[in-house]
Each structure stands twice: as structure tokens, then as C-alpha cells.
C-alpha atoms as a PDB file:
ATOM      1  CA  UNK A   1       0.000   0.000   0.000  1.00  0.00           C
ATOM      2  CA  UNK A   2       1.780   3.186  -1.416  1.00  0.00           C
ATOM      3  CA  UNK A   3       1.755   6.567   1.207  1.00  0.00           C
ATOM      4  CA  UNK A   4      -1.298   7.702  -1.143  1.00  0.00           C
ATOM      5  CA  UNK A   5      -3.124   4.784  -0.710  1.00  0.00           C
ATOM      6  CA  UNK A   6      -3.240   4.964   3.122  1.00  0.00           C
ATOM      7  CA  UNK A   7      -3.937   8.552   3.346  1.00  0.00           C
ATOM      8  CA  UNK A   8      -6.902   7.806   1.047  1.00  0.00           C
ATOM      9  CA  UNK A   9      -7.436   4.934   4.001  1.00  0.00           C
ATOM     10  CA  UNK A  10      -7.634   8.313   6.292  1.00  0.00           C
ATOM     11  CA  UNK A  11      -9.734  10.322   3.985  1.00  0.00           C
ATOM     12  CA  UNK A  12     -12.459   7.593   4.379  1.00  0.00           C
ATOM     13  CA  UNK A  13     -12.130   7.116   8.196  1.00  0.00           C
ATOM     14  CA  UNK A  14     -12.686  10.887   8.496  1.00  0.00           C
ATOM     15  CA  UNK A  15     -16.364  10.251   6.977  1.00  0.00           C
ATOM     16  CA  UNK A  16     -16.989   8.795  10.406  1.00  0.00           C
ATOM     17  CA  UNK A  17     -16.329  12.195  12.359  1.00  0.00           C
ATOM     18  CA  UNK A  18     -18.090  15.033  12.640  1.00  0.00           C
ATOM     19  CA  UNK A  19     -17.843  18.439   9.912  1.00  0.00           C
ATOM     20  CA  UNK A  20     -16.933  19.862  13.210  1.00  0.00           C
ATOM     21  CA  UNK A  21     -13.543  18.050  14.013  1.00  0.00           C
ATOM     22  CA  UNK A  22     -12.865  16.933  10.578  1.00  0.00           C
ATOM     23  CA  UNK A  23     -10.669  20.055   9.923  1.00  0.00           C
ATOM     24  CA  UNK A  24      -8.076  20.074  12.600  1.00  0.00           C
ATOM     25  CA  UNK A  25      -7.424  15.882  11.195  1.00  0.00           C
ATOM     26  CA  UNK A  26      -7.337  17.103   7.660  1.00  0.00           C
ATOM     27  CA  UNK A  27      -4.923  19.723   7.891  1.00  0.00           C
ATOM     28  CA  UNK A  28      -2.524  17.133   9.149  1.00  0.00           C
ATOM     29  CA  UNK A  29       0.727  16.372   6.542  1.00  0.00           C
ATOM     30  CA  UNK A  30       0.090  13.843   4.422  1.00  0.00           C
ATOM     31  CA  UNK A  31       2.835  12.112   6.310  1.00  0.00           C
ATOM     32  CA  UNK A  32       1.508  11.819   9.143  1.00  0.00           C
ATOM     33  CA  UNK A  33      -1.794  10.842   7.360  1.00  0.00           C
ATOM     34  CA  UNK A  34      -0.582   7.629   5.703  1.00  0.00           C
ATOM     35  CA  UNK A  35       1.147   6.738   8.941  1.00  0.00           C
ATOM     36  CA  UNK A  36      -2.125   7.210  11.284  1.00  0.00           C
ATOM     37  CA  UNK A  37      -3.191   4.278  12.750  1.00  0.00           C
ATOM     38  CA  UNK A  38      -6.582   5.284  14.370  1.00  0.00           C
ATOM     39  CA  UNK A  39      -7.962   8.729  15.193  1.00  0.00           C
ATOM     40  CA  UNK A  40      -8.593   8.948  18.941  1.00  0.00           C
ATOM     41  CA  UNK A  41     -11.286  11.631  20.401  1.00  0.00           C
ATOM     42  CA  UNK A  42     -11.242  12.036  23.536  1.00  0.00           C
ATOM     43  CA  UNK A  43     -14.018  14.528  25.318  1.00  0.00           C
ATOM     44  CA  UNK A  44     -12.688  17.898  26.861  1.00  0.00           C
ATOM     45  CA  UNK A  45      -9.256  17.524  24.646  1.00  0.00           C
ATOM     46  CA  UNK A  46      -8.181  17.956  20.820  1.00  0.00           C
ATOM     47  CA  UNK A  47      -8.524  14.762  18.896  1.00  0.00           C
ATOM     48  CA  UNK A  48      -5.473  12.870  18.158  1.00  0.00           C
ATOM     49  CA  UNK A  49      -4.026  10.521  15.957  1.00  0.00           C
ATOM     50  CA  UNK A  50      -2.188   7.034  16.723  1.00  0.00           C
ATOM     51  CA  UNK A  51       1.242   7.012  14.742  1.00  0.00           C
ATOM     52  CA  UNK A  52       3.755   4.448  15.264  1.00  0.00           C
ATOM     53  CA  UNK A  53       5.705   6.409  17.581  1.00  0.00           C
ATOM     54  CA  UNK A  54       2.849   7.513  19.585  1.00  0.00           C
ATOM     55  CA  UNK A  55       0.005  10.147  19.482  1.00  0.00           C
ATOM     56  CA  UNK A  56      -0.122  13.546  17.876  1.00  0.00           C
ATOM     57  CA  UNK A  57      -3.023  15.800  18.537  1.00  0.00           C
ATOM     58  CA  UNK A  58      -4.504  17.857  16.064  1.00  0.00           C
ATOM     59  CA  UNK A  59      -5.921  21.351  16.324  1.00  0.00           C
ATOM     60  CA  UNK A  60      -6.875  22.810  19.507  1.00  0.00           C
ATOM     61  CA  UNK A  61     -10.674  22.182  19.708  1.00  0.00           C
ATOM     62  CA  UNK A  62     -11.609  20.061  22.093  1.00  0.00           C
ATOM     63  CA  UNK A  63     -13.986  17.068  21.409  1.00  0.00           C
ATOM     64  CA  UNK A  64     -17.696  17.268  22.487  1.00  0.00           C
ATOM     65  CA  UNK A  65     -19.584  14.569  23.844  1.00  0.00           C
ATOM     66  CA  UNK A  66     -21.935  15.781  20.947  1.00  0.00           C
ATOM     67  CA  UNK A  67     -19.003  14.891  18.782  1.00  0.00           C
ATOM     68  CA  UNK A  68     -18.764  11.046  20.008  1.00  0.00           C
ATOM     69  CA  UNK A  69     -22.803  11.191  20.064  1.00  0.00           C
ATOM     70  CA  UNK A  70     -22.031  12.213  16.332  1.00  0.00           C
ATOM     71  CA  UNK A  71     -19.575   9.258  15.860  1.00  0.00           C
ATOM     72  CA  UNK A  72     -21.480   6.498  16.677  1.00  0.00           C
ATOM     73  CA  UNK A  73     -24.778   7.478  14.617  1.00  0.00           C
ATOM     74  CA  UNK A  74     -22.179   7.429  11.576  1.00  0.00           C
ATOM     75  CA  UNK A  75     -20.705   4.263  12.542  1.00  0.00           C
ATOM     76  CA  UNK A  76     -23.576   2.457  13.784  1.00  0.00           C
ATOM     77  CA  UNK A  77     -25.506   4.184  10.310  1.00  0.00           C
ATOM     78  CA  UNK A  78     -28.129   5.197  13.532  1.00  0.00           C
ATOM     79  CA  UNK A  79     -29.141   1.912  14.224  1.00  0.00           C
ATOM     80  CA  UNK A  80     -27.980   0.412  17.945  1.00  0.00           C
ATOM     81  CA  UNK A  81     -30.173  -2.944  16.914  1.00  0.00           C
ATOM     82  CA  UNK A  82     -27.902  -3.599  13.942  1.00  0.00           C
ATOM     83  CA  UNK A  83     -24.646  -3.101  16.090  1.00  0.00           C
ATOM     84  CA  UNK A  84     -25.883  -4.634  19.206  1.00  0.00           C
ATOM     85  CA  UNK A  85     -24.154  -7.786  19.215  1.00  0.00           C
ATOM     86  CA  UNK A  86     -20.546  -6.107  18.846  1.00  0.00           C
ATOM     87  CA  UNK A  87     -21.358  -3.345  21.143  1.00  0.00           C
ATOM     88  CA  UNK A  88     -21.483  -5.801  24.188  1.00  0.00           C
ATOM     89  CA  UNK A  89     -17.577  -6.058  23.257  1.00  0.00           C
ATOM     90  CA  UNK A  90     -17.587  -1.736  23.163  1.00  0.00           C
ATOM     91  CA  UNK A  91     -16.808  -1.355  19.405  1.00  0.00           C
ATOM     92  CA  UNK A  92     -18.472  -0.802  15.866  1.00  0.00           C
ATOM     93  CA  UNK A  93     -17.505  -2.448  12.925  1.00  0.00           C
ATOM     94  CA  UNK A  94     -18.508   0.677  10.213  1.00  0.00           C
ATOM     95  CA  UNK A  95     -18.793  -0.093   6.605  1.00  0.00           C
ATOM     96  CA  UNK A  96     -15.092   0.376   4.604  1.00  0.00           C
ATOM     97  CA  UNK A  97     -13.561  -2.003   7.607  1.00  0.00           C
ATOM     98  CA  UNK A  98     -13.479   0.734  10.076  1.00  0.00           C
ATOM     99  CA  UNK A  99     -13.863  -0.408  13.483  1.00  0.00           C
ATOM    100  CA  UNK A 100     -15.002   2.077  16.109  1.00  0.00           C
ATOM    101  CA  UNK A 101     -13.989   1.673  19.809  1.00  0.00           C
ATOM    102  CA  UNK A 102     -15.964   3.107  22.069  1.00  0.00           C
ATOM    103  CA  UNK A 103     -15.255   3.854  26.112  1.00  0.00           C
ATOM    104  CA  UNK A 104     -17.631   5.899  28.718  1.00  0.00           C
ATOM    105  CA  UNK A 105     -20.253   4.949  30.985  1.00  0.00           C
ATOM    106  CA  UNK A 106     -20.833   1.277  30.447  1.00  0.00           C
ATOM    107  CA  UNK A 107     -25.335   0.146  30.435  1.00  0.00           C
ATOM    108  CA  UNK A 108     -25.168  -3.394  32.153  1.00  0.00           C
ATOM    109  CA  UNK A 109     -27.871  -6.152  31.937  1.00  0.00           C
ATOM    110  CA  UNK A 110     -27.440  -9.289  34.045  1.00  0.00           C
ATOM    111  CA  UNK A 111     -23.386  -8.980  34.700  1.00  0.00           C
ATOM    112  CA  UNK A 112     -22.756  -8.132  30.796  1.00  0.00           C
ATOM    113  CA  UNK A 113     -22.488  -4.901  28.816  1.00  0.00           C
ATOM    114  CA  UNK A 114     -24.976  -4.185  26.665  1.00  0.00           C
ATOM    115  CA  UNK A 115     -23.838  -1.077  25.491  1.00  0.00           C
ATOM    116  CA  UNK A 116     -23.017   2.918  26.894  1.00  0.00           C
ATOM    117  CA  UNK A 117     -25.167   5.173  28.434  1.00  0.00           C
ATOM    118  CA  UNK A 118     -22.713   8.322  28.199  1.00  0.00           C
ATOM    119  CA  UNK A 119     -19.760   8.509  25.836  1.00  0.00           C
ATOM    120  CA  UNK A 120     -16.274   9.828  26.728  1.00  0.00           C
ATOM    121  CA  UNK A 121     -14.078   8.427  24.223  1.00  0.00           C
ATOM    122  CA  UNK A 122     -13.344   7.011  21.028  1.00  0.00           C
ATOM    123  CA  UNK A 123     -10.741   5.148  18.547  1.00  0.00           C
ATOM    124  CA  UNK A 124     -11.380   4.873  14.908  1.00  0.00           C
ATOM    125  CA  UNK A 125      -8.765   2.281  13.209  1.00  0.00           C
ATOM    126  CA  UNK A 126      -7.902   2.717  10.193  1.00  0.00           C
ATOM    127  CA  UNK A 127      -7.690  -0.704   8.426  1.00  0.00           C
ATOM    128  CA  UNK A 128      -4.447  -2.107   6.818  1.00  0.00           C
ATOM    129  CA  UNK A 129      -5.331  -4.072   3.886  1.00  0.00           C
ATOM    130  CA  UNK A 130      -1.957  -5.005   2.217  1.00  0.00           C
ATOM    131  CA  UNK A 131      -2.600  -7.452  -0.757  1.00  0.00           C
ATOM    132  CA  UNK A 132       0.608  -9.456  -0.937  1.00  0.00           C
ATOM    133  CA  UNK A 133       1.842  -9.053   2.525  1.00  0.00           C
ATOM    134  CA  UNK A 134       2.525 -12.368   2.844  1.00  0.00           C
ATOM    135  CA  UNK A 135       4.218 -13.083  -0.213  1.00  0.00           C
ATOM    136  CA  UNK A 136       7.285 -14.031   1.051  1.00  0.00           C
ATOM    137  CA  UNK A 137       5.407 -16.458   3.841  1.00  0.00           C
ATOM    138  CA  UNK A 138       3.793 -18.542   0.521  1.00  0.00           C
ATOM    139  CA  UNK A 139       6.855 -19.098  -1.029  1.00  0.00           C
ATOM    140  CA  UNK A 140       8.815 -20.380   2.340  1.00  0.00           C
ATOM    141  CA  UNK A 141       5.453 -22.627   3.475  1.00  0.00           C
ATOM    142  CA  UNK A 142       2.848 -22.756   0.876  1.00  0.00           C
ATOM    143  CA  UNK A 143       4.621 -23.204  -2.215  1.00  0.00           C
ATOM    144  CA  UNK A 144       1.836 -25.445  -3.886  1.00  0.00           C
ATOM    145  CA  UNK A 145      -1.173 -24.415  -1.482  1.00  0.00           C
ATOM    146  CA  UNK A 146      -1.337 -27.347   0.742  1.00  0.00           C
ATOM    147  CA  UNK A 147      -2.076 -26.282   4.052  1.00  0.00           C
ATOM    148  CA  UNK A 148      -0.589 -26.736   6.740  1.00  0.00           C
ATOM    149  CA  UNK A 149      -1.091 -25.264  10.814  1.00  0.00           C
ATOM    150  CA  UNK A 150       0.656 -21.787  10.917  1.00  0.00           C
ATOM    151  CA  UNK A 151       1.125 -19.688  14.013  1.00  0.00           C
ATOM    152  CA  UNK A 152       2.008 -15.793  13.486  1.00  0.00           C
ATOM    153  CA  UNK A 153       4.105 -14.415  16.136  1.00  0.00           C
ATOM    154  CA  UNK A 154       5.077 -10.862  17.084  1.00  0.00           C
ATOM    155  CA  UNK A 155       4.548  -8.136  19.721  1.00  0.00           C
ATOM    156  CA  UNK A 156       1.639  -6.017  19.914  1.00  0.00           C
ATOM    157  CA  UNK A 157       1.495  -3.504  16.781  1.00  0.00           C
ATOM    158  CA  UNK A 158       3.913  -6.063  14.737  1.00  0.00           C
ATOM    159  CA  UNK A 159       1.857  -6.635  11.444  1.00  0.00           C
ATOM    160  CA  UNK A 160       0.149 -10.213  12.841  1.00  0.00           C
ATOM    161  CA  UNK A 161      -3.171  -9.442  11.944  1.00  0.00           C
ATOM    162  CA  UNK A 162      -2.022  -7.951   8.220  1.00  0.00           C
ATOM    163  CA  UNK A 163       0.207 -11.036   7.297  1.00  0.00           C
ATOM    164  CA  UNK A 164      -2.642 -13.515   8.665  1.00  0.00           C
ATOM    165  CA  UNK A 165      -5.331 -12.052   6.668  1.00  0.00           C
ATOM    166  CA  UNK A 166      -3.592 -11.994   3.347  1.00  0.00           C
ATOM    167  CA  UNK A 167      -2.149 -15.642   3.993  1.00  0.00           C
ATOM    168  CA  UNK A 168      -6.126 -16.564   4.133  1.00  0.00           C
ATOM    169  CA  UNK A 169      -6.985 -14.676   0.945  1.00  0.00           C
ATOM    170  CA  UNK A 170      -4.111 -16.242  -0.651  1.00  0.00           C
ATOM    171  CA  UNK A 171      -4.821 -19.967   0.452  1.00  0.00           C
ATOM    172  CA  UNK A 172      -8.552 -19.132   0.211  1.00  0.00           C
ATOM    173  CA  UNK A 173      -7.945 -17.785  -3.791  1.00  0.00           C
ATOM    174  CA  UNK A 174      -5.568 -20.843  -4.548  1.00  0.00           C
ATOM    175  CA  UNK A 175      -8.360 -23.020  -3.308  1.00  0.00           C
ATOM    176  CA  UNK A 176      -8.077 -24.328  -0.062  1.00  0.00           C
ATOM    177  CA  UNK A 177     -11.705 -24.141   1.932  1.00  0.00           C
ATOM    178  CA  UNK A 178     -10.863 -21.700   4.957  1.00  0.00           C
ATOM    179  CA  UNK A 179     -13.236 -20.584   7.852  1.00  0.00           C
ATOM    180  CA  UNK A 180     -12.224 -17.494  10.296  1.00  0.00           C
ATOM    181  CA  UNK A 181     -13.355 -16.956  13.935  1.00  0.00           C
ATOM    182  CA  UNK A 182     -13.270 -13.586  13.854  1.00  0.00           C
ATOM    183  CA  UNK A 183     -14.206 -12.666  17.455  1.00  0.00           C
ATOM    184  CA  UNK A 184     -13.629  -9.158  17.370  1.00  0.00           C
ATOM    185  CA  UNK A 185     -14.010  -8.177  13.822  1.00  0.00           C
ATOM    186  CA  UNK A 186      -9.973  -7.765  13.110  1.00  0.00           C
ATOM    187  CA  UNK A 187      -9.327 -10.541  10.536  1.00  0.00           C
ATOM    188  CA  UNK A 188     -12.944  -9.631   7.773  1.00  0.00           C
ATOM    189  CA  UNK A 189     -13.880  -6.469   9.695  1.00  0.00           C
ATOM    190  CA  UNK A 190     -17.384  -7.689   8.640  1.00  0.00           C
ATOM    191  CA  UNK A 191     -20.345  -4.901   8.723  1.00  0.00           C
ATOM    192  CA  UNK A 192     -23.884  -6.752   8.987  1.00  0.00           C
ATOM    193  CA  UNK A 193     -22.280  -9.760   8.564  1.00  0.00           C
ATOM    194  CA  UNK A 194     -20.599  -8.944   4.989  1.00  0.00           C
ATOM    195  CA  UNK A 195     -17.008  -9.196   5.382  1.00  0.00           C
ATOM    196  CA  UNK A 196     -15.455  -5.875   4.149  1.00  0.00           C
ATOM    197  CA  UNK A 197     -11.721  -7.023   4.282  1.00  0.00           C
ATOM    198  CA  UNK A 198     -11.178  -9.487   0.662  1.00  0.00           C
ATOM    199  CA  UNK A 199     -10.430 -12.740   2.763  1.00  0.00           C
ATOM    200  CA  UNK A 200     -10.896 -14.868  -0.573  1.00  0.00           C
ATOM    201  CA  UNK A 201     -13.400 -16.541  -2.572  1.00  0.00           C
ATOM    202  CA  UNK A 202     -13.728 -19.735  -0.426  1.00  0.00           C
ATOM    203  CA  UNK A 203     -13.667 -18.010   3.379  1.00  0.00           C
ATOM    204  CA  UNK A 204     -17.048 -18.649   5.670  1.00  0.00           C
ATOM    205  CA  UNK A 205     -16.624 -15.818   8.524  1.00  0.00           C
ATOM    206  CA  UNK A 206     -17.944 -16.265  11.891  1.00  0.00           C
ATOM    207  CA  UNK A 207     -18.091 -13.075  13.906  1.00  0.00           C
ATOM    208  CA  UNK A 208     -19.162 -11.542  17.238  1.00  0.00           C
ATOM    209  CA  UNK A 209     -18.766 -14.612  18.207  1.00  0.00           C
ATOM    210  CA  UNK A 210     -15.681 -15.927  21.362  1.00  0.00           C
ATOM    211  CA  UNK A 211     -13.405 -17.755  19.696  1.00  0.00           C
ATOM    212  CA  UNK A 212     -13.415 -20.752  21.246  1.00  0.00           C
ATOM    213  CA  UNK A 213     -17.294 -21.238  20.603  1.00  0.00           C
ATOM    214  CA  UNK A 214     -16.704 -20.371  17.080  1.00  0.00           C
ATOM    215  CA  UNK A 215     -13.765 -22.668  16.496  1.00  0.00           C
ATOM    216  CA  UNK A 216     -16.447 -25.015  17.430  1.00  0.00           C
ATOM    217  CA  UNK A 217     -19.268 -24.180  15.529  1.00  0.00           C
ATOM    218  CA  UNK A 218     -16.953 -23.743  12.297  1.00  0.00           C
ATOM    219  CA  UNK A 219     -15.675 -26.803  12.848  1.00  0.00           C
ATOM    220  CA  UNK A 220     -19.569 -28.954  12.906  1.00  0.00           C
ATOM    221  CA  UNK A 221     -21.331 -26.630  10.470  1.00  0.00           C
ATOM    222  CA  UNK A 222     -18.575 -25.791   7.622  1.00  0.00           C
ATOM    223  CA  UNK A 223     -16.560 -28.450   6.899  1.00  0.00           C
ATOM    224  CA  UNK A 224     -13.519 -26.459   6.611  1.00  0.00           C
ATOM    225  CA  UNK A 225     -10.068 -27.453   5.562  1.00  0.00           C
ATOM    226  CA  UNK A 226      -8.453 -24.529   7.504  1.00  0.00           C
ATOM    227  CA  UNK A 227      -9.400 -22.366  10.817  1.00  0.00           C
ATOM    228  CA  UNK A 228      -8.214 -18.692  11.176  1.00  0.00           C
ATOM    229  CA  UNK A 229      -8.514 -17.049  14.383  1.00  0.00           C
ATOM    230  CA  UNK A 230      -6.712 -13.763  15.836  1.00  0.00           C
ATOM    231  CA  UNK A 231      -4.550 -13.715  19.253  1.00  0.00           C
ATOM    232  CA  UNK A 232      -4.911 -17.085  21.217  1.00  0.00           C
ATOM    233  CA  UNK A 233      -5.358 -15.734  24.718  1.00  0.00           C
ATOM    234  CA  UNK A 234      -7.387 -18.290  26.906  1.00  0.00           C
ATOM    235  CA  UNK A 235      -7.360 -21.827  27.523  1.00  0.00           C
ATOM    236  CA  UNK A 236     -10.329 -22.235  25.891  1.00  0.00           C
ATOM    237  CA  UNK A 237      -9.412 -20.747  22.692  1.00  0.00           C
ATOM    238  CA  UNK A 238      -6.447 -23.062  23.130  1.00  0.00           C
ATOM    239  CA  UNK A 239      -8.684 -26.535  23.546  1.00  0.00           C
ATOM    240  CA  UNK A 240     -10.902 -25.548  20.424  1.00  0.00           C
ATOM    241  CA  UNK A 241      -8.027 -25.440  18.231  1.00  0.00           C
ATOM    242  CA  UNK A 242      -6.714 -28.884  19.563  1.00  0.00           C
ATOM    243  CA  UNK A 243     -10.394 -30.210  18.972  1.00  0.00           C
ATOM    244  CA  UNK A 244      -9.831 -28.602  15.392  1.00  0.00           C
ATOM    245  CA  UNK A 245      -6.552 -30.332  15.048  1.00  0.00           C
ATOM    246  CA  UNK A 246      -7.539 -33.548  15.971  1.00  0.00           C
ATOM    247  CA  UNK A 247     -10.121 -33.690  13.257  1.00  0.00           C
ATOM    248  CA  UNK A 248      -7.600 -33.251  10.802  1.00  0.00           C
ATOM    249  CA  UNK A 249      -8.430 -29.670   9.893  1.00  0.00           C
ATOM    250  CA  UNK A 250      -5.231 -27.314   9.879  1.00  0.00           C
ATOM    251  CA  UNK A 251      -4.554 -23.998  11.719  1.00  0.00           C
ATOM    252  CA  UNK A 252      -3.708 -20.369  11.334  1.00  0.00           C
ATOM    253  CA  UNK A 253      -3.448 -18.226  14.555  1.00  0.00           C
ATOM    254  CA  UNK A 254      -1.438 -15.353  15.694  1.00  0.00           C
ATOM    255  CA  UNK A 255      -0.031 -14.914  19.189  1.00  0.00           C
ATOM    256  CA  UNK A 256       1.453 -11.840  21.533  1.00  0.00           C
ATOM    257  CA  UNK A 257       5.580 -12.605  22.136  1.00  0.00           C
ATOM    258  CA  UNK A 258       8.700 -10.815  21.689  1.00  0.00           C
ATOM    259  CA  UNK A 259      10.976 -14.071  20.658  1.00  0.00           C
ATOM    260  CA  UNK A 260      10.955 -17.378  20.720  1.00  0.00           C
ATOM    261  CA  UNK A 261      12.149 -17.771  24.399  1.00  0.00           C
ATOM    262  CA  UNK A 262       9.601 -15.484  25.207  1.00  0.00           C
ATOM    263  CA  UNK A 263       6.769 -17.683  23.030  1.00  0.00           C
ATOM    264  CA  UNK A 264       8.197 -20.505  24.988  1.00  0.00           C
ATOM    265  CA  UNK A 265       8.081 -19.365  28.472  1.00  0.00           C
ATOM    266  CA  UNK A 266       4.093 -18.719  28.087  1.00  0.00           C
ATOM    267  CA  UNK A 267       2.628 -21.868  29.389  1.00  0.00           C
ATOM    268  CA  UNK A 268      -0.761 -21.326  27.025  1.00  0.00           C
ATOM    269  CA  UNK A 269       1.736 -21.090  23.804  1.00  0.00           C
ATOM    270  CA  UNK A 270       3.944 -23.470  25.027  1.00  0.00           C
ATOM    271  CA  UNK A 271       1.433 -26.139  25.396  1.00  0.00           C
ATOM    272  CA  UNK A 272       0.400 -25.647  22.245  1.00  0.00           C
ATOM    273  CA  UNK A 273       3.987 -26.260  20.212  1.00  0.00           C
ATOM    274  CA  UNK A 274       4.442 -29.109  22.429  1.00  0.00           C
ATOM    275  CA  UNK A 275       1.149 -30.854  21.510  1.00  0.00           C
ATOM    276  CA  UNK A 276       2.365 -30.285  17.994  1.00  0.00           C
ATOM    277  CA  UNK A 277      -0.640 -27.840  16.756  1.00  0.00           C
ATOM    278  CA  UNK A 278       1.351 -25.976  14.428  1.00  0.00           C
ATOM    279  CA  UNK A 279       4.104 -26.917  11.693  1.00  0.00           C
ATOM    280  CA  UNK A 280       5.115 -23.755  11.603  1.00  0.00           C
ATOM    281  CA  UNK A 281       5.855 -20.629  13.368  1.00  0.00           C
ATOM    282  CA  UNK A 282       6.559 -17.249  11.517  1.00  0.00           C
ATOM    283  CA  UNK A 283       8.088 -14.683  13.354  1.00  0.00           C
ATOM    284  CA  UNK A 284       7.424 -11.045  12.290  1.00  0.00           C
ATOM    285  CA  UNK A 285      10.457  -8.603  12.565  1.00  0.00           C
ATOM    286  CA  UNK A 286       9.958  -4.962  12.590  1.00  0.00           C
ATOM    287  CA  UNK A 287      12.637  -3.081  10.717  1.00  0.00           C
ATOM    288  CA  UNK A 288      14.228   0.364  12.178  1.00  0.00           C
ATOM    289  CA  UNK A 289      12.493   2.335   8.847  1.00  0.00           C
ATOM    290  CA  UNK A 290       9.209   0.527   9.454  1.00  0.00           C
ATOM    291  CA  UNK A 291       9.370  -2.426   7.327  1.00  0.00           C
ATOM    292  CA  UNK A 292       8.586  -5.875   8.196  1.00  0.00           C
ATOM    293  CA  UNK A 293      11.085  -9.237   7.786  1.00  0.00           C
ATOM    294  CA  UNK A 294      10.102 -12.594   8.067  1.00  0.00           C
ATOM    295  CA  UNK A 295      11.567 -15.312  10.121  1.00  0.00           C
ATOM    296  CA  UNK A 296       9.888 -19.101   8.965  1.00  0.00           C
ATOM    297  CA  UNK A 297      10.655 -22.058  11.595  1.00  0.00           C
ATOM    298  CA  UNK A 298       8.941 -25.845  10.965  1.00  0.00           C
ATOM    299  CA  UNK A 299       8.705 -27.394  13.722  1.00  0.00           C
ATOM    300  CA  UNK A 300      11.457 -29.816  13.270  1.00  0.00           C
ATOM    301  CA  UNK A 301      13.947 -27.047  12.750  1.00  0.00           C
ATOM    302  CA  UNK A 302      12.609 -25.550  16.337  1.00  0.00           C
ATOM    303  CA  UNK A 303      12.900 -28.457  18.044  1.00  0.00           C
ATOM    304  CA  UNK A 304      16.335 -29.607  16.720  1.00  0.00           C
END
């Protein structure tokens, strides 16, 4: 994705903020816009932008709980039954890929959130769809399309999510029957069900959904050949992809760790590589100019 490309990516996100803000965001360098990863508003301060170095705020108007009022009839298109589902989780997945999170005064029902009753924040990301990300990772591992498990390691901020969607879009294009638990919305970024990321022409998406519980259901009601899910981080997301495994249906996750010693020492991941889930590991390396390198390991080169 060329600098232009991902300031258009910012051009669009700005259609979910208010006339009133827009203006301080848009008088930002195109720079900084290609580089902004979300645009923050925050009530009482200037809104902001995420870069990878840290926030920058923009202008000197401070947001309005109006403003965030504003925001969530554009994401939500001004219909809370439509978003309902992902709201309990505090976010908006907005037509384009956008997702909208959302912080404040929580409305509870029966020990769960159902949704806000005063807003006090926000976070628009801006989505990341690079096409050919993972180029280099299908020539190492997937040479001829035959799948095999995959797990996608990096800190937080390292690319995972990017190099695992275009991995399924590539598997799912060369033919290879893929379904994603996409808890959260990162992987498809689905709005009313419709994916809006390309995840490939043979990907079933389950969202707003826990992951575990969607392994599951993927697993019984879609036959796939391949399950995709985003950040193993409970046990039970961990036994649903050893059910998946056992049935003979291969794996693609991504996980939170700084190195291999440090995927090791986490007894969830470590469990996992000793029960022989994955064939692979790819480690993602972030470059000092921003770039991305690739580190593939099978597992019988990580256990020699």
C-alpha cells in the first residue's frame, strides 16, 4: 500500500467524524496521514491521531460529547439494533472495515455490557489491507497451497493481523476451503455480517462470536479445511483449536511474544507447540524504517 493509498485509508475514516472536528485531522501532513493508525477523540481535549511512535493531537478544539454522540450514529448508520451484538464487546464495525472503539459509561444487563449510556471516548482504526503481505510467507510454506497449521508471532502492533489475513486470501484464492473466527471483527472487519476485508473466494466468517465457541461451531457446520482465528489468549481458545486439530483440519493463529524464548516461556503457547498444533511458526520482525522481515521455523527445525 503506497503513502497515497493509506492517506486515502484516512480520507475515508474521516467520513466517520463530525464536519466539526474533521478540519483540525485534515490539515494534518500527508505524512503523518498515511502513517495514522486510528484517530482517537477524547471529550474535553483535541482529537489525536495514533502514529507508530505515539500520538499527535490535532488542532486545539476540544472534542464534544456531541461529537462522540455524532460518531457512533455514523458508525452504527443510527441503528444500535444492527450493532448490538458487537457493542457488548464496546466497538463498531462501520462499513469500509473501520472499526469504532468506544469507552464511557458502560449500560449493564445481568453482569454483561450491553452497550453505553454516556460517551467519553473514542478510537477509529484505520484498516491495513496489504494485498501481498505475505508473499514471502507462501513461497517459504505454501509453495503449492497445501495447508498446513501456521502460528504468526510478534509483539503487539507487529503486522500479525495484516500477514494472517492476506495468507487466508491467498490460500482461500488458490483453493483451499478456509473458515475465520473472527471474534472481534480484526481478521474480515465484517459490517452486517458482509465481510469488508477481501479474505478470498472460499472463506465462511464467523463473527461476534468468542473464539473458542466459534472454532467449534466452524468446525460442525462448515466443513472447513483450515481455521483462522486472531490472538490465542485463553485456555479455551487453546482446547478448540486442539479439537480442530484432531479432526484433521489445519490452523492459522497469531499470538502476543517478543521471541521465541519469550513464546516458549508462556505456558498457554507453550502447550500448544508441544502438543504439535502448528508446523510452523513465523516470526514477524519490525525493521528500524518501518518495514517488516520474516523469520519461517517448521517445527522440526525448532525443536532440533
Amino acid at each position: 500500500m503506497c503513502i497515497r493509498e493509506r492517506a486515502d485509508a484516512f480520507k475515508r475514516a474521516l467520513g466517520l467524524v463530525p464536519f466539526e472536528v474533521r478540519p483540525a485531522l485534515e490539515a494534518l501532513g500527508e505524512e503523518a496521514r498515511a502513517a495514522a493508525e486510528e484517530v482517537r477523540l477524547r471529550v474535553g481535549r483535541p482529537p489525536a491521531i495514533t502514529l507508530p511512535d505515539g500520538e499527535r493531537t490535532a488542532g486545539e478544539r476540544p472534542v464534544t460529547a456531541r461529537d462522540l454522540e455524532r460518531v457512533f450514529e455514523l458508525a452504527s448508520r443510527a441503528s444500535v439494533h444492527s450493532v448490538g451484538e458487537s457493542l457488548r464487546h464496546g466497538f463498531v464495525t462501520a462499513p469500509g472495515g473501520f472499526r469504532v472503539g468506544f469507552c464511557g459509561t458502560a449500560s449493564v444487563s445481568e453482569g454483561g455490557m450491553t452497550g453505553f449510556r454516556a460517551l467519553s471516548s473514542a478510537a477509529i482504526r484505520i484498516p491495513r489491507e496489504v494485498k501481498g503481505a505475505a508473499d514471502a510467507v507462501m513461497r517459504a510454506l505454501f509453495p503449492d497451497f497445501r495447508p498446513l497449521s501456521l502460528l504468526i508471532v510478534s509483539p503487539p502492533g507487529g503486522g500479525k493481523t495484516t500477514l494472517l489475513r492476506d495468507v487466508v486470501r491467498q490460500l482461500s484464492d488458490g483453493g483451499v476451503r478456509v473458515a475465520v473466527a473472527d471474534e472481534r471483527g480484526e481478521i474480515a472487519a465484517s459490517a452486517s455480517g458482509i465481510p469488508q476485508m477481501d479474505v478470498g473466494a472460499r472463506t465462511d466468517v464467523l463473527d461476534a462470536c468468542p473464539r473458542g465457541q466459534a472454532v467449534m461451531t466452524l468446525l460442525r457446520c462448515m466443513a472447513p479445511q483450515m481455521i483462522a482465528m486472531d490472538e490465542i489468549t485463553a485456555p479455551e481458545d487453546a482446547r478448540a483449536l486442539m479439537s480442530a486439530a484432531s479432526c484433521g483440519v489445519r490452523l492459522i493463529a497469531t499470538a502476543h511474544a517478543d521471541s521465541a524464548e519469550d513464546l516458549r516461556a508462556r505456558p498457554l503457547y507453550r502447550a500448544l507447540l508441544d502438543a504439535g498444533a502448528f508446523d510452523a511458526v513465523v516470526y514477524i520482525i519490525r525493521n528500524p524504517d518501518g518495514g517488516r522481515a520474516f523469520r519461517c521455523v517448521r517445527r522440526e527445525e525448532e525443536s532440533a
